[in-house]
PDB file of N, CA and C in Angstrom:
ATOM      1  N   UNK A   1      -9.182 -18.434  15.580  1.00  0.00           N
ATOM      2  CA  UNK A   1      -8.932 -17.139  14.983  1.00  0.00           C
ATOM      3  C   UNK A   1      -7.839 -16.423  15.783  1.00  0.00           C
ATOM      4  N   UNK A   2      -6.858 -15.808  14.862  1.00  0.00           N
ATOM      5  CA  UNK A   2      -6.047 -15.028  15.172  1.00  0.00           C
ATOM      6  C   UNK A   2      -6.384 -13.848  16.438  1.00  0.00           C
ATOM      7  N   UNK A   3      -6.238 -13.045  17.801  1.00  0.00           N
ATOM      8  CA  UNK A   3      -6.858 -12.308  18.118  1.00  0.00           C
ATOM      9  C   UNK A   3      -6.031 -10.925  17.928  1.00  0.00           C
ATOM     10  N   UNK A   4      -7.195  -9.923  17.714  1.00  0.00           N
ATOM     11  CA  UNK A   4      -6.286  -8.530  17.274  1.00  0.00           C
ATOM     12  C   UNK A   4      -6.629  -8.047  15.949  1.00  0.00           C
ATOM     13  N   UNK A   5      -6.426  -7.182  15.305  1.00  0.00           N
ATOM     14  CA  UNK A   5      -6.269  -6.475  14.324  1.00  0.00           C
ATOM     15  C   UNK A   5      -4.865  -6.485  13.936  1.00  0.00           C
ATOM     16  N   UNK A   6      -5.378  -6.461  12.373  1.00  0.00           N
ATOM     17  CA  UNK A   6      -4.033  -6.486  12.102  1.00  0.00           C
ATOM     18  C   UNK A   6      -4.127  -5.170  10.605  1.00  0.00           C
ATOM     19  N   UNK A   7      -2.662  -4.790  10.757  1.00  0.00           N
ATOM     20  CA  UNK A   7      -2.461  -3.925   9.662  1.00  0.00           C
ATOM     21  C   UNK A   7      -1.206  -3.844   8.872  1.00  0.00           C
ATOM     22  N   UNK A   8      -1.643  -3.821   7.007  1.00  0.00           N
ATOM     23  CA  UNK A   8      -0.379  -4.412   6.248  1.00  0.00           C
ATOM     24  C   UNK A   8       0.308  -3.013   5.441  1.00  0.00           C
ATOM     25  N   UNK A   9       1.152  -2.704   5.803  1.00  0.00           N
ATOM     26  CA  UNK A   9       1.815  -1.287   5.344  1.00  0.00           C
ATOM     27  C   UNK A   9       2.587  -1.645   4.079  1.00  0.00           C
ATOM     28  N   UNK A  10       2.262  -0.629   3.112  1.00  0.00           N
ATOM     29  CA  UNK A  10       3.407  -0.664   1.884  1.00  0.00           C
ATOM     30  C   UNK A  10       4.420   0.509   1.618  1.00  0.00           C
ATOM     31  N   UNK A  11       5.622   0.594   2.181  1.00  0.00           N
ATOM     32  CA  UNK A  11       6.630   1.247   1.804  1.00  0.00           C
ATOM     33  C   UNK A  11       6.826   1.540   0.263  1.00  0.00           C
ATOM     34  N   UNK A  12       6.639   3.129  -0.255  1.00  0.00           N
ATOM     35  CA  UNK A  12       7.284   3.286  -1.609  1.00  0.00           C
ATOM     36  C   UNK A  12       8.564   3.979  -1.028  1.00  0.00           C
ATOM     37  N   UNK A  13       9.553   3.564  -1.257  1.00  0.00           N
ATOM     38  CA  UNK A  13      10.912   4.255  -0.950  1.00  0.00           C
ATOM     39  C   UNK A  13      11.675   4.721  -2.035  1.00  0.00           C
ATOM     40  N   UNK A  14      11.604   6.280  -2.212  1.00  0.00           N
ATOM     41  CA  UNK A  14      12.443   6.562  -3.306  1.00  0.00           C
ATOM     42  C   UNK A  14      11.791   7.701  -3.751  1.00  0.00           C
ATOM     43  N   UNK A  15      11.409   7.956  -4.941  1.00  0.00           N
ATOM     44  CA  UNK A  15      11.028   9.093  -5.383  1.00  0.00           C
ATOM     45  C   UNK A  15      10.458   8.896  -6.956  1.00  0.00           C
ATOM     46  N   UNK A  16       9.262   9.336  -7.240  1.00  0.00           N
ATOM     47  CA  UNK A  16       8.881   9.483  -8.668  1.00  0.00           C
ATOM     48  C   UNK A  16       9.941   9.947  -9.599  1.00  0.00           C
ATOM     49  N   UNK A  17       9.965   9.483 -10.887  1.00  0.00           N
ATOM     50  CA  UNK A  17      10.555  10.020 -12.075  1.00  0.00           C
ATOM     51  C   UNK A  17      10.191  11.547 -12.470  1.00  0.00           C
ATOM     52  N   UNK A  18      11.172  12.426 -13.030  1.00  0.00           N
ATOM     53  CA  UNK A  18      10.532  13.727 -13.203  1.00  0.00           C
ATOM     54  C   UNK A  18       9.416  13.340 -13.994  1.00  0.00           C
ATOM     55  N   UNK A  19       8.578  14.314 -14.220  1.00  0.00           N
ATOM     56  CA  UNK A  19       7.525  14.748 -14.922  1.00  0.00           C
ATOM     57  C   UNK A  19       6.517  13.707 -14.517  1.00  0.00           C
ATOM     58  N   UNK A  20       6.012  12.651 -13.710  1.00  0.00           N
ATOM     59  CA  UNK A  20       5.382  12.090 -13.421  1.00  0.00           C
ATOM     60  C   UNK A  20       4.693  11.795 -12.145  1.00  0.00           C
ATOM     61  N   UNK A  21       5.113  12.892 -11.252  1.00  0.00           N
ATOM     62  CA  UNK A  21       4.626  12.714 -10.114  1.00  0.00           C
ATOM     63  C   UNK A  21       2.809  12.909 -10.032  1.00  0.00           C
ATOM     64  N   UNK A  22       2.402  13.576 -10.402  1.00  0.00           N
ATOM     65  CA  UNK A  22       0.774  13.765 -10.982  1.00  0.00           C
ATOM     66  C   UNK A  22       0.292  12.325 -11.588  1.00  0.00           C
ATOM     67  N   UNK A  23       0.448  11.582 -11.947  1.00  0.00           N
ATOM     68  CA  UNK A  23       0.424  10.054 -12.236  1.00  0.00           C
ATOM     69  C   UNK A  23       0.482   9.166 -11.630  1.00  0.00           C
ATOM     70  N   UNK A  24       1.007   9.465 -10.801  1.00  0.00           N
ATOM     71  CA  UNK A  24       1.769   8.213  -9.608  1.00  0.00           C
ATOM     72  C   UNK A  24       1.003   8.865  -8.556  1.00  0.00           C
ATOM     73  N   UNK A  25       0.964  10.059  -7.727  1.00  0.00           N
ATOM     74  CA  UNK A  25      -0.139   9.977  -6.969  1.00  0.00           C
ATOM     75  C   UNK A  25      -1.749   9.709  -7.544  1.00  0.00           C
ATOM     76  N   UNK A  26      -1.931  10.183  -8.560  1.00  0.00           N
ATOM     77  CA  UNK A  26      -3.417   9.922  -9.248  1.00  0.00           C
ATOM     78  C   UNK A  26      -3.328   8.127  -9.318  1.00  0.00           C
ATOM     79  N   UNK A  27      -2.578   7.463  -9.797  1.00  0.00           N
ATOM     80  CA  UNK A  27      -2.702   5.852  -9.570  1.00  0.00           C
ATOM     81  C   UNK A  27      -2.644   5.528  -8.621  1.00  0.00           C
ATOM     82  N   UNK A  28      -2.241   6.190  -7.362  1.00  0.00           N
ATOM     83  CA  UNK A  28      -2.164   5.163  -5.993  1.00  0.00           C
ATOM     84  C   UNK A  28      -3.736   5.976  -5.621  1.00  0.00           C
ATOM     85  N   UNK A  29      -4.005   6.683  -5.588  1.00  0.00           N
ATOM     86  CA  UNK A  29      -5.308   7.534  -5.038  1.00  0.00           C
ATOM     87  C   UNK A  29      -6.554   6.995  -5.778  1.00  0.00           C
ATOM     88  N   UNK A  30      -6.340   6.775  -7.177  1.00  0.00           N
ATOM     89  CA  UNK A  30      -7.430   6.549  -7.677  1.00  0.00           C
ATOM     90  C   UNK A  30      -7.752   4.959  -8.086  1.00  0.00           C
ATOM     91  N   UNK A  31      -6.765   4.605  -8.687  1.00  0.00           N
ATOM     92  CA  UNK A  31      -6.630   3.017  -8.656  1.00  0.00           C
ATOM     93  C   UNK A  31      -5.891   2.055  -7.695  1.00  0.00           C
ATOM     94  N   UNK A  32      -4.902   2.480  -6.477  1.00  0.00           N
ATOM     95  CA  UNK A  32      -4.547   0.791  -5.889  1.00  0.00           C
ATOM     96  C   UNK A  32      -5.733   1.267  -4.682  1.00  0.00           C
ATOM     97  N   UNK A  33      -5.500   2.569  -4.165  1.00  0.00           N
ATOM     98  CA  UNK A  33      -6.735   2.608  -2.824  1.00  0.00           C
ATOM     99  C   UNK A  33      -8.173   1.907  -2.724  1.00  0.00           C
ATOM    100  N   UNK A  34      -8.958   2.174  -3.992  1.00  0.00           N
ATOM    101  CA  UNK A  34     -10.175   1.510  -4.237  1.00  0.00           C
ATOM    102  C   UNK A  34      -9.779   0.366  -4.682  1.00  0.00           C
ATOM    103  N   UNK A  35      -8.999  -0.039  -5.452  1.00  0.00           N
ATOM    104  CA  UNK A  35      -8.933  -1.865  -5.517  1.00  0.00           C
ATOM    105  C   UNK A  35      -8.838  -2.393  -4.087  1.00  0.00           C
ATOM    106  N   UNK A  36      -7.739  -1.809  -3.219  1.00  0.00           N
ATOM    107  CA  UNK A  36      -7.696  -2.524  -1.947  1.00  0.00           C
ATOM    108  C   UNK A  36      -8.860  -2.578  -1.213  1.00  0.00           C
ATOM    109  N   UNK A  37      -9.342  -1.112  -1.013  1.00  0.00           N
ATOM    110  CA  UNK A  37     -10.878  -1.658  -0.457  1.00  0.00           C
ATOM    111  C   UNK A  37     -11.745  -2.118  -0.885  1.00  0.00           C
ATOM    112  N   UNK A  38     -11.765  -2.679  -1.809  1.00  0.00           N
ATOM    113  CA  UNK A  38     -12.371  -3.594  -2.735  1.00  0.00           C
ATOM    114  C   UNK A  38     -12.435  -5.124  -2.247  1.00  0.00           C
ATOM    115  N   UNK A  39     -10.935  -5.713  -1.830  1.00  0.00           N
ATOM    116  CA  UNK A  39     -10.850  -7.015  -1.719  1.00  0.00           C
ATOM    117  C   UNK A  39     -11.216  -7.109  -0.497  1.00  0.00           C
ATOM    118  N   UNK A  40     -11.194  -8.461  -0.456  1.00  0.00           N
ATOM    119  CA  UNK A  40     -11.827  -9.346   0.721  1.00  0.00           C
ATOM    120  C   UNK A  40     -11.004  -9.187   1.497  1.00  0.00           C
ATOM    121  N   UNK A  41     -11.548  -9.722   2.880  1.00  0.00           N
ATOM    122  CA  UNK A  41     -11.160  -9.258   4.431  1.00  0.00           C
ATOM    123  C   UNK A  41     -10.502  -8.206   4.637  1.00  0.00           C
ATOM    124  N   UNK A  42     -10.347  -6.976   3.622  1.00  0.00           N
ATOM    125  CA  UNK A  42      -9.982  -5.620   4.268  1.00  0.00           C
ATOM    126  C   UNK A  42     -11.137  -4.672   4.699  1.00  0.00           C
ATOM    127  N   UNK A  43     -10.683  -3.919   6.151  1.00  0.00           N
ATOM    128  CA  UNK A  43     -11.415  -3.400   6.163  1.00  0.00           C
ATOM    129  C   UNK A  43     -11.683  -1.756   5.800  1.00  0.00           C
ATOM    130  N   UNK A  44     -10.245  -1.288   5.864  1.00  0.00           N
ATOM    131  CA  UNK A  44     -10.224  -0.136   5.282  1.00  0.00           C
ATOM    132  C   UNK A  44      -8.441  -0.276   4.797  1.00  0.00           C
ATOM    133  N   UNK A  45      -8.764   0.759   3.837  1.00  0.00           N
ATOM    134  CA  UNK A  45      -7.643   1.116   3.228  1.00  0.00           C
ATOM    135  C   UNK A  45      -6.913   2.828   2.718  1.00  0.00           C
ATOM    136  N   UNK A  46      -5.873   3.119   2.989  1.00  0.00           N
ATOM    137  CA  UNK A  46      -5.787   4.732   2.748  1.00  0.00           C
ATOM    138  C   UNK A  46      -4.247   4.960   2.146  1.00  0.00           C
ATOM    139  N   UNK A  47      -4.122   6.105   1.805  1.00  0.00           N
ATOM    140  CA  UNK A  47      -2.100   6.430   1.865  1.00  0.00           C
ATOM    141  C   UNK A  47      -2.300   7.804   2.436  1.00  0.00           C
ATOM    142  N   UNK A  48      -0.811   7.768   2.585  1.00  0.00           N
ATOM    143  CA  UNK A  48      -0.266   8.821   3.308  1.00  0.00           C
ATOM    144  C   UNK A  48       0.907   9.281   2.691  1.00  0.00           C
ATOM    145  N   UNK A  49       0.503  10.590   2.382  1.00  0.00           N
ATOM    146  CA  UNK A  49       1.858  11.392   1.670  1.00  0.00           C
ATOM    147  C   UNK A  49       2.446  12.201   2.388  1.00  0.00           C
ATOM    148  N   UNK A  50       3.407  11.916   2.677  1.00  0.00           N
ATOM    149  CA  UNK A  50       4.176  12.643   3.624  1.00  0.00           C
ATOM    150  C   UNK A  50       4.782  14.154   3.784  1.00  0.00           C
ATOM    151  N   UNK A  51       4.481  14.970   3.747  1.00  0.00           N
ATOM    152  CA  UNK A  51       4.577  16.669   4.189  1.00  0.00           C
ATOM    153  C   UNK A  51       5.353  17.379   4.455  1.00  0.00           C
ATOM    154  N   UNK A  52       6.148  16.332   6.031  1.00  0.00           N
ATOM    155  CA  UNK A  52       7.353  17.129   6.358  1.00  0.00           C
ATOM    156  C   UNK A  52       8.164  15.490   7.181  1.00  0.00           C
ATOM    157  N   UNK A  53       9.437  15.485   6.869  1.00  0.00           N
ATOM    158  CA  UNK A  53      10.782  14.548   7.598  1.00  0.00           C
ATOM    159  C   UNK A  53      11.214  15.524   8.360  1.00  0.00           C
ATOM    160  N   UNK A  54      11.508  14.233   9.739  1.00  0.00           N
ATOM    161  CA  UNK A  54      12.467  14.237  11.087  1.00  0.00           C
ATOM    162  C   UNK A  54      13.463  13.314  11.034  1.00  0.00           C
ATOM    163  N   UNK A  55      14.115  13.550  11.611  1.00  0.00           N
ATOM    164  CA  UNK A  55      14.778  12.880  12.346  1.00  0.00           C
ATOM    165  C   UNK A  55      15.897  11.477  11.239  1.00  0.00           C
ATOM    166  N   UNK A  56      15.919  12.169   9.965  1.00  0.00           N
ATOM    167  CA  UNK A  56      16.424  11.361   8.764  1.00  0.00           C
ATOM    168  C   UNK A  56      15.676  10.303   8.645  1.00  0.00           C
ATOM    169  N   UNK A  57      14.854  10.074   8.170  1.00  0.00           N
ATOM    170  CA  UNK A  57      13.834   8.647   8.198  1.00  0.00           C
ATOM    171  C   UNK A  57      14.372   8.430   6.992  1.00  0.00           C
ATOM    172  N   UNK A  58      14.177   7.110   6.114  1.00  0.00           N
ATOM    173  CA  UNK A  58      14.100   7.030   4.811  1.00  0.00           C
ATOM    174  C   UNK A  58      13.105   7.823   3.949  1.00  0.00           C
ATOM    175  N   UNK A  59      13.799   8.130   2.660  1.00  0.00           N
ATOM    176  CA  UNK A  59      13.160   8.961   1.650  1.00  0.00           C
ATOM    177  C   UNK A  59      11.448   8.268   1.279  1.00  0.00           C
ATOM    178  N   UNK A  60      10.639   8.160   2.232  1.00  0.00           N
ATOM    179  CA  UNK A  60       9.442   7.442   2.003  1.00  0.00           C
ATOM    180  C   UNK A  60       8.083   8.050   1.141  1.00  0.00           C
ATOM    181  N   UNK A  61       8.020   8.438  -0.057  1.00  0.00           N
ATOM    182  CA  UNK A  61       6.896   8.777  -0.996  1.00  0.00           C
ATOM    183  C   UNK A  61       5.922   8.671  -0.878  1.00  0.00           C
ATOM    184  N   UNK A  62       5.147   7.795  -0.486  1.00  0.00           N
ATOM    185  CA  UNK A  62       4.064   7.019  -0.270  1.00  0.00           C
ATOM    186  C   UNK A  62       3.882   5.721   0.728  1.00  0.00           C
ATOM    187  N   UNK A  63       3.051   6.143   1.653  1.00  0.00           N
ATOM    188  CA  UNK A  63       2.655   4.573   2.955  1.00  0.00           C
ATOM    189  C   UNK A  63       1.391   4.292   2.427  1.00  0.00           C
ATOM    190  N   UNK A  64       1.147   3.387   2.187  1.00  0.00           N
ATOM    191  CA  UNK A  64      -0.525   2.512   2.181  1.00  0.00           C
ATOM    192  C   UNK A  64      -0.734   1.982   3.476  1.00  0.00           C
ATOM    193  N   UNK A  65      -1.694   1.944   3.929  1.00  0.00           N
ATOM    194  CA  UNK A  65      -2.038   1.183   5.169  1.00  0.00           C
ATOM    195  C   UNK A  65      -3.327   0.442   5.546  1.00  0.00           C
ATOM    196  N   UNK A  66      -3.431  -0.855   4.626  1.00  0.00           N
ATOM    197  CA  UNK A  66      -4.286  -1.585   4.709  1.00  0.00           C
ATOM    198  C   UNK A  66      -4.854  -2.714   5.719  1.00  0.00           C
ATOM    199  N   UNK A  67      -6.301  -2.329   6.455  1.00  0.00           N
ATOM    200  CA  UNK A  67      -6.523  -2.702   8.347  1.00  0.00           C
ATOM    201  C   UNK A  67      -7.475  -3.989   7.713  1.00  0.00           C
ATOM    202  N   UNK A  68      -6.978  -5.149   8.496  1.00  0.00           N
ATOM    203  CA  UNK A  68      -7.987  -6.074   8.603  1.00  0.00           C
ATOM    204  C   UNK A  68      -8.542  -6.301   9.644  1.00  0.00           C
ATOM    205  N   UNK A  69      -9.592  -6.952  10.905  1.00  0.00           N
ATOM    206  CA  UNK A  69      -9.983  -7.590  12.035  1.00  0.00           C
ATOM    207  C   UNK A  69      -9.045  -8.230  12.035  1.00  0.00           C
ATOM    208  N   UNK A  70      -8.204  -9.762  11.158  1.00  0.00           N
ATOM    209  CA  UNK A  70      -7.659 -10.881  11.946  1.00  0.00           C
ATOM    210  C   UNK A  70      -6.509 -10.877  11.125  1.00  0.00           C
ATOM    211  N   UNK A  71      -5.937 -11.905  11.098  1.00  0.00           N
ATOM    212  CA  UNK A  71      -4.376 -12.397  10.453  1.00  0.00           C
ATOM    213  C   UNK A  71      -5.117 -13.119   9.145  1.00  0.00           C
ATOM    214  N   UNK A  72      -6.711 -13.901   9.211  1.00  0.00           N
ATOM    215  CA  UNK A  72      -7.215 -14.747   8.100  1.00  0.00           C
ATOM    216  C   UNK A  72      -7.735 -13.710   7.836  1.00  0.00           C
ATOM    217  N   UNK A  73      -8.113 -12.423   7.820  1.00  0.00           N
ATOM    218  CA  UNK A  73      -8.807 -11.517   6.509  1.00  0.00           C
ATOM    219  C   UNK A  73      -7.628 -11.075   5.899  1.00  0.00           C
ATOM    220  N   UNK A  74      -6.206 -11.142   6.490  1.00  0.00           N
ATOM    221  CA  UNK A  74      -5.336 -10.526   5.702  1.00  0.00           C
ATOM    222  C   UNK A  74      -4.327 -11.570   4.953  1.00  0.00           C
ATOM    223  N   UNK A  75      -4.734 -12.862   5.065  1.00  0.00           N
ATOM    224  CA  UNK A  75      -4.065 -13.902   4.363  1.00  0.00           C
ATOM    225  C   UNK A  75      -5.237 -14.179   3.492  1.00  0.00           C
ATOM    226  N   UNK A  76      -6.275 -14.253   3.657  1.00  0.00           N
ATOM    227  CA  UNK A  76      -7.503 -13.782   2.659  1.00  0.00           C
ATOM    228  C   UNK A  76      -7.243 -12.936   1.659  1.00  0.00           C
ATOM    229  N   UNK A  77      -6.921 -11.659   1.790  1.00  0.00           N
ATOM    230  CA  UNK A  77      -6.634 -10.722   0.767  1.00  0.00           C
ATOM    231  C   UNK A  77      -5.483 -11.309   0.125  1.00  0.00           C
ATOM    232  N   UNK A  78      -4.261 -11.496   0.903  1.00  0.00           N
ATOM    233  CA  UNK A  78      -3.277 -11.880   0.215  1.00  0.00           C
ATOM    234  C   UNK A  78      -3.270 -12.818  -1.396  1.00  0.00           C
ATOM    235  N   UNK A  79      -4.251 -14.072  -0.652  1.00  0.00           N
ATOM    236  CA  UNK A  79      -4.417 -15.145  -1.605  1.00  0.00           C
ATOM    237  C   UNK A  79      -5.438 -14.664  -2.942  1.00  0.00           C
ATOM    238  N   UNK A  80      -5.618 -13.566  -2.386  1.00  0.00           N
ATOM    239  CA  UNK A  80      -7.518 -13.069  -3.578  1.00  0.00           C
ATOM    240  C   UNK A  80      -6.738 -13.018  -4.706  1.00  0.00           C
ATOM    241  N   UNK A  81      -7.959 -13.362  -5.720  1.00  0.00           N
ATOM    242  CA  UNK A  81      -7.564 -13.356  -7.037  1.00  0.00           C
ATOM    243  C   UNK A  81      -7.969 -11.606  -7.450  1.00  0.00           C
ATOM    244  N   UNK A  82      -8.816 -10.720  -6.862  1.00  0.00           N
ATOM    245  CA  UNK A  82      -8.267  -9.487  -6.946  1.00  0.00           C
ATOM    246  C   UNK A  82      -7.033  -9.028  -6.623  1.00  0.00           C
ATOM    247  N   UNK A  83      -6.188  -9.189  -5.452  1.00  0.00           N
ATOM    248  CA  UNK A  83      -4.734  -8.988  -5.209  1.00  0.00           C
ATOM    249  C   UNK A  83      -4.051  -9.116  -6.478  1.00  0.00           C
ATOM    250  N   UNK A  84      -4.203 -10.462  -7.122  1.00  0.00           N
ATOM    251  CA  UNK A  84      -3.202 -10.568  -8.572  1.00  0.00           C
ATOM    252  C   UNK A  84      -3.933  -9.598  -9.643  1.00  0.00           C
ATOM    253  N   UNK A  85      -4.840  -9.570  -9.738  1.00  0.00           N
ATOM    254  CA  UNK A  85      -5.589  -8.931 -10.789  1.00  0.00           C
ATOM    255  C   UNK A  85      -4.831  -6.802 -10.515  1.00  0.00           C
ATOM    256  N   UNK A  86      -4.974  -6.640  -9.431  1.00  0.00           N
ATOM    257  CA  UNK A  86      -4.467  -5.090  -9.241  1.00  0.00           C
ATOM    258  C   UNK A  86      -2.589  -5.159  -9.312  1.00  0.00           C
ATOM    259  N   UNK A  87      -1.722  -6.578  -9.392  1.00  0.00           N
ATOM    260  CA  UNK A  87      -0.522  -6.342  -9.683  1.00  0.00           C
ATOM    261  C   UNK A  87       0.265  -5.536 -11.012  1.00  0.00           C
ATOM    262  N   UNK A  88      -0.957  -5.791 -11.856  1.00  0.00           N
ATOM    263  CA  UNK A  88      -0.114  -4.843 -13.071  1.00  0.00           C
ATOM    264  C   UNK A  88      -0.108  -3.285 -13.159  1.00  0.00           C
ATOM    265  N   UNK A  89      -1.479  -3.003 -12.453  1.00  0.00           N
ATOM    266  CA  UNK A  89      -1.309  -1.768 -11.883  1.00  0.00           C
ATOM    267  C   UNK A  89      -0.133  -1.130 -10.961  1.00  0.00           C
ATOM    268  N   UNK A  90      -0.218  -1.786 -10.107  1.00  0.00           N
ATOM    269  CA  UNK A  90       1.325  -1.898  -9.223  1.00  0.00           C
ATOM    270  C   UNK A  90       2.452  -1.652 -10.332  1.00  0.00           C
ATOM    271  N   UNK A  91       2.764  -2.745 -10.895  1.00  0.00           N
ATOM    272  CA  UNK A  91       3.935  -2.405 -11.425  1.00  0.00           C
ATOM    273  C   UNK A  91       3.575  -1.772 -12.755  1.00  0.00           C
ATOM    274  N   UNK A  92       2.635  -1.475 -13.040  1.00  0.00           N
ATOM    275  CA  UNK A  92       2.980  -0.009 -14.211  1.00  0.00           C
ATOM    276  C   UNK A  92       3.472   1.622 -13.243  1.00  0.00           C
ATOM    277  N   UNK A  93       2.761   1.511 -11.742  1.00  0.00           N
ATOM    278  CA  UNK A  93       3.107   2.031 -10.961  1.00  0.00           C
ATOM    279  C   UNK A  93       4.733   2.333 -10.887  1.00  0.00           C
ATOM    280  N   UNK A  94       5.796   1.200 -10.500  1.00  0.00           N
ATOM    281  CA  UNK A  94       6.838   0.936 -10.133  1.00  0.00           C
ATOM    282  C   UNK A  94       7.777   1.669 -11.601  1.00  0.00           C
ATOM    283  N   UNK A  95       7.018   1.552 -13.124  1.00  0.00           N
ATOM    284  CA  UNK A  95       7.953   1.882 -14.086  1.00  0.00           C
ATOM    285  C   UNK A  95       8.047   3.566 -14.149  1.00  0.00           C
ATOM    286  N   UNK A  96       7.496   4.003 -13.496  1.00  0.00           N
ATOM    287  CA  UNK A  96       7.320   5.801 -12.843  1.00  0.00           C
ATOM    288  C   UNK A  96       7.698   6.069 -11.626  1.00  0.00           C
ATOM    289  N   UNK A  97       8.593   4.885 -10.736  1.00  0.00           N
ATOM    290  CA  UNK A  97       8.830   5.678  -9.599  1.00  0.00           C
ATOM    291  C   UNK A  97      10.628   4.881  -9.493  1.00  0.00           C
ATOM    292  N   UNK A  98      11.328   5.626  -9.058  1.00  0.00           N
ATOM    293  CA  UNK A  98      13.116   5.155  -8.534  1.00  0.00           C
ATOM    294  C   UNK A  98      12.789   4.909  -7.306  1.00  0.00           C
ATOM    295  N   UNK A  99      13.048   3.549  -7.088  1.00  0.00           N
ATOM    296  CA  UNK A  99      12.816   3.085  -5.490  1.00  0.00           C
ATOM    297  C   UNK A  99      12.743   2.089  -5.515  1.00  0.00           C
ATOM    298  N   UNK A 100      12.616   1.189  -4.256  1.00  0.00           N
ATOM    299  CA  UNK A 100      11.706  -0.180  -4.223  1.00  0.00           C
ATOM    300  C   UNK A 100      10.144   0.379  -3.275  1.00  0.00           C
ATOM    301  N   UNK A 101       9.715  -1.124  -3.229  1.00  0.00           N
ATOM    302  CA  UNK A 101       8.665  -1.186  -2.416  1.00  0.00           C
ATOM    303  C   UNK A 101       8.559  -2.281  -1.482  1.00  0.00           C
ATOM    304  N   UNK A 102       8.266  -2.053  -0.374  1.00  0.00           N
ATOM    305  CA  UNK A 102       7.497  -3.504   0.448  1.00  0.00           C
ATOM    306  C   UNK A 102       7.091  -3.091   1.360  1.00  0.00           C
ATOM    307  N   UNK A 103       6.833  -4.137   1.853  1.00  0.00           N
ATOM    308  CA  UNK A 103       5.681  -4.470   2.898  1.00  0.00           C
ATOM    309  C   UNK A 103       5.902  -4.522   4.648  1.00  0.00           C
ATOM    310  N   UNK A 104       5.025  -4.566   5.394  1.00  0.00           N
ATOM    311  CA  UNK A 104       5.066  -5.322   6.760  1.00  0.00           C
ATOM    312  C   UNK A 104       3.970  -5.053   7.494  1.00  0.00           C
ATOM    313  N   UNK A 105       3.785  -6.226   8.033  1.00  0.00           N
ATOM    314  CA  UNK A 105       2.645  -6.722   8.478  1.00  0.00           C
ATOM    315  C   UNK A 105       2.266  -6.485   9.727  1.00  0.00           C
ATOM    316  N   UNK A 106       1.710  -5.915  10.346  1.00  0.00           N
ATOM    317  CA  UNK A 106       1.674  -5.455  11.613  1.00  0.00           C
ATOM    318  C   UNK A 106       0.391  -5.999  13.031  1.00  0.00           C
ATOM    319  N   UNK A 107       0.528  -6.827  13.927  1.00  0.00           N
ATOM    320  CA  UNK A 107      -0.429  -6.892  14.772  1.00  0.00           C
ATOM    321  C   UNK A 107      -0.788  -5.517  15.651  1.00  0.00           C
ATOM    322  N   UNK A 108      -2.091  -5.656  15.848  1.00  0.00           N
ATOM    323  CA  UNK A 108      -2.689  -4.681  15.936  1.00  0.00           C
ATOM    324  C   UNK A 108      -3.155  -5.034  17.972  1.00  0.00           C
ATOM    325  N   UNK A 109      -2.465  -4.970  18.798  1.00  0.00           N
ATOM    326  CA  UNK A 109      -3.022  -5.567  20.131  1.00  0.00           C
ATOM    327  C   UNK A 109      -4.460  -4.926  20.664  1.00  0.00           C
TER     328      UNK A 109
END
């Protein structure tokens, strides 16, 4: 076993479409948060909407930050057939927001 915690961040970079921002936070809050803590080997899952920028960061909308124990609960989730099952959500997500999205994977020492 992998040792450490590990944690998998999702970058939304960009910005909702007008008139839809009430949608797009209500889908990440109400539907990807509880799917993620839903699947296997996660142990918690949350987002973070961001309030106030420093220091010019990228235009970041939304962070997810999904914690596993090891590197196999989070290649676990990866492979889950819930993971594919919550992708269309995702991208009905993506047709309401100007941006991309991704990921990175983070050890946790």
């Amino acid at each position: 076993m992998t040792s450490g915690a590990w944690v998998r961040s999702a970058f939304w970079i960009g910005g909702c479409k007008t008139g839809v921002e009430e949608w797009f936070v209500s889908g990440i809050n109400e539907t990807i948060v509880p799917a993620l803590r839903a699947m296997p080997g996660v142990a918690a899952a949350r987002a973070l909407w961001p309030e106030k920028y420093e220091d010019s960061p990228p235009p970041v909308a939304c962070q997810l930050l999904v914690e596993f124990q090891s590197r196999e609960d989070l290649d676990l989730m990866l492979a889950s057939k819930e993971r594919k099952a919550m992708r269309p959500a995702v991208l009905a997500l993506l047709e309401l927001f100007e941006g991309s999205l991704s990921h990175i994977d983070y050890r946790v020492p």
